[in-house]
N, C-alpha and C. Protein backbone atom coordinates (compact mmCIF):
# COMPACT_ATOMS: atom_id res chain seq x y z
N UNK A 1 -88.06 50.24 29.52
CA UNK A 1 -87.48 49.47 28.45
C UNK A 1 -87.20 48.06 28.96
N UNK A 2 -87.76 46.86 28.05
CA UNK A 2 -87.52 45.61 28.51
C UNK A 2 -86.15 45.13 28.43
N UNK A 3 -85.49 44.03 29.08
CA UNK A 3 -84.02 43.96 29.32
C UNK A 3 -83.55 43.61 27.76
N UNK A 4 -84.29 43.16 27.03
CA UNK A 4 -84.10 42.41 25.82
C UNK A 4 -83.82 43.52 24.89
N UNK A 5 -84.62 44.62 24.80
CA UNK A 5 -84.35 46.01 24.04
C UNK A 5 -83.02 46.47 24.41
N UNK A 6 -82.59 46.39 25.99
CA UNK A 6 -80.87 47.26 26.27
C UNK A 6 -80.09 46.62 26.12
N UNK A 7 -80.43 45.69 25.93
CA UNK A 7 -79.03 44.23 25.90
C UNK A 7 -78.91 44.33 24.17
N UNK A 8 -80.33 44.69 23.37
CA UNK A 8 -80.31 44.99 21.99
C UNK A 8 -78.95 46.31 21.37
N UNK A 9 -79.53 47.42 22.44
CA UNK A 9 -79.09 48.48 22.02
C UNK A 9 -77.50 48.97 22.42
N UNK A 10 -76.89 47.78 23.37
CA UNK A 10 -75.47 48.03 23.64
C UNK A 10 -74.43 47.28 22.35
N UNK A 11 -74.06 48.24 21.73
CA UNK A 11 -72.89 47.84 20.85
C UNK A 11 -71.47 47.34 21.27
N UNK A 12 -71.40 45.77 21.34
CA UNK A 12 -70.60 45.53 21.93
C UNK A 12 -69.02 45.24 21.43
N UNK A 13 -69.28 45.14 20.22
CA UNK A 13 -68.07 45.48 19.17
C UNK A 13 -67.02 46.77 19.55
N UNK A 14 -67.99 47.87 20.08
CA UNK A 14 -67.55 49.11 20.54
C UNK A 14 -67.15 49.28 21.65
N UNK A 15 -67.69 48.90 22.49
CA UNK A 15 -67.72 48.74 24.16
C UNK A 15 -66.95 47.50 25.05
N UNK A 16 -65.41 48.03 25.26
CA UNK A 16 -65.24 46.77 26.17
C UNK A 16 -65.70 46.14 27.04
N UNK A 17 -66.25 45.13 27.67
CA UNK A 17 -67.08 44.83 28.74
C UNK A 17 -65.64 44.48 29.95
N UNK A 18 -65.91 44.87 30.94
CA UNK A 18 -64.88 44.42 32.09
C UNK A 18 -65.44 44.66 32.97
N UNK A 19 -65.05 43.67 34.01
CA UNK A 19 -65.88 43.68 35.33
C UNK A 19 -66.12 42.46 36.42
N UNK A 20 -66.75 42.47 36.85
CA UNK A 20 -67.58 41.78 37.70
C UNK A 20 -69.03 41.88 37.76
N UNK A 21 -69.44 40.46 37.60
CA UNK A 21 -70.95 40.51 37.53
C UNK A 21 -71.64 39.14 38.88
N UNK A 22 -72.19 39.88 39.73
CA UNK A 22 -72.30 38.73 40.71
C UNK A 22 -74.06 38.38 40.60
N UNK A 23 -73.93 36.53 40.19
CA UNK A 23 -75.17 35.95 39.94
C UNK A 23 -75.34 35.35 40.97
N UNK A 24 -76.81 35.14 41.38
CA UNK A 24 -77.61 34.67 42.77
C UNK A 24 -78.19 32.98 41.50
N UNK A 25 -77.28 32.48 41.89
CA UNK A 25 -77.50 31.09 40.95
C UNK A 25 -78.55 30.64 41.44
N UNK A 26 -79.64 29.94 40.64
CA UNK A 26 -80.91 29.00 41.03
C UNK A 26 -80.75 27.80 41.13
N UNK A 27 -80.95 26.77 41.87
CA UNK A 27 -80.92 25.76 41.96
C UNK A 27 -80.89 25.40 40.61
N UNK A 28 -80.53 24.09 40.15
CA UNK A 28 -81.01 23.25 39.05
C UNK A 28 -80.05 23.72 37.85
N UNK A 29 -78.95 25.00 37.99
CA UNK A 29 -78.08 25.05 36.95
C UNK A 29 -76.88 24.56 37.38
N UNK A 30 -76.03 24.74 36.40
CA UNK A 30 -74.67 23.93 36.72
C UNK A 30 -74.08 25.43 36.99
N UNK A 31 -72.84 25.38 37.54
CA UNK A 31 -72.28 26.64 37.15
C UNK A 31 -71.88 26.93 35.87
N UNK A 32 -71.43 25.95 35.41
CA UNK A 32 -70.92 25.92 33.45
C UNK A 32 -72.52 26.68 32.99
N UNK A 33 -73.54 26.23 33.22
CA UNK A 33 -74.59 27.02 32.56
C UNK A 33 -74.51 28.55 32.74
N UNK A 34 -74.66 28.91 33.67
CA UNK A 34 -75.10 30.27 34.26
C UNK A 34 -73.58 31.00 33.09
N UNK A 35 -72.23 30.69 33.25
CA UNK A 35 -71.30 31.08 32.50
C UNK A 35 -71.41 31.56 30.97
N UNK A 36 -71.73 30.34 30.52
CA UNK A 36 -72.55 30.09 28.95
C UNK A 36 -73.86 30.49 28.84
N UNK A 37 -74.52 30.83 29.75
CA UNK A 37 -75.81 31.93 29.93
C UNK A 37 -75.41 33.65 29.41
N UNK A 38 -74.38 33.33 30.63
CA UNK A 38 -73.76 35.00 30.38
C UNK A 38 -73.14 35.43 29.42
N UNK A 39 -72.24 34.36 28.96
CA UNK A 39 -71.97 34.53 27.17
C UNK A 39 -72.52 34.66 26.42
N UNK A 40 -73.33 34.49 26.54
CA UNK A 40 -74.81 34.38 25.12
C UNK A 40 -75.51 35.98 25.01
N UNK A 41 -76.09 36.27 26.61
CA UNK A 41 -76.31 37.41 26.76
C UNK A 41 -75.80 38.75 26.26
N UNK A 42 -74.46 38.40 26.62
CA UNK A 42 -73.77 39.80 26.77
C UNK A 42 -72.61 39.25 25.10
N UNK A 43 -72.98 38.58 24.22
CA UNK A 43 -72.56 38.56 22.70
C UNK A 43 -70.84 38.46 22.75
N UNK A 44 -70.34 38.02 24.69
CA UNK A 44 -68.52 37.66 24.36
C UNK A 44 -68.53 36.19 24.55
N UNK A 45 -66.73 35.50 24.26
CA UNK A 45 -66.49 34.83 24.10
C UNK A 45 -66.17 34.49 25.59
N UNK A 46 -65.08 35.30 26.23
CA UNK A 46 -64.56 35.18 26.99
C UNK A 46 -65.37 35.30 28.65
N UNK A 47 -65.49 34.35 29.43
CA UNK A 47 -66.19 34.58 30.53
C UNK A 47 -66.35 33.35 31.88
N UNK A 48 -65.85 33.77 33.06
CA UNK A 48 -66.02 32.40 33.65
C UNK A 48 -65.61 33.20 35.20
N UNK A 49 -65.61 31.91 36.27
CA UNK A 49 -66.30 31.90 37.41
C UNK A 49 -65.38 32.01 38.02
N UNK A 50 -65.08 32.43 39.54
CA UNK A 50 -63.78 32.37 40.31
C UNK A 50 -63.90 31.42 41.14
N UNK A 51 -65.12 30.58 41.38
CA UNK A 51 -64.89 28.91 42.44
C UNK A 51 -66.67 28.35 42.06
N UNK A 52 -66.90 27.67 42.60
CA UNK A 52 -68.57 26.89 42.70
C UNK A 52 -69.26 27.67 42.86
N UNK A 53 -70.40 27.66 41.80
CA UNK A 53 -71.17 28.74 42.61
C UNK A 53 -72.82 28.01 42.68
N UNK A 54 -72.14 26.66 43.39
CA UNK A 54 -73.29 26.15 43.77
C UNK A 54 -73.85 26.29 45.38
N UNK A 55 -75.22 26.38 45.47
CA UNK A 55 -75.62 27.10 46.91
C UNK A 55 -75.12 25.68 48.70
């Protein structure tokens, strides 16, 4: 199943999300991106970084 179908099929209205999610940042984003990346993805509001996560 492509990531786009499970990220489809998680109801997130239903499902609290909590956690930790650790990103291997690519050059050329800001950290504000990768944040607002992950917001978009995962359909919350709430989401952000604990220091630089520039390399």
């Amino acid at each position: 199943m492509k990531e786009k179908e499970m990220l489809e099929r998680i109801d997130y209205t239903r499902n609290r999300l909590d956690g930790v999610l650790l990103v291997d940042k690519p050059g050329g984003l800001s950290s504000h991106d990768v944040v607002d990346r992950v917001r978009q993805v995962f359909k919350i509001k709430k989401a952000g970084h604990t220091g630089t996560l520039d390399p």
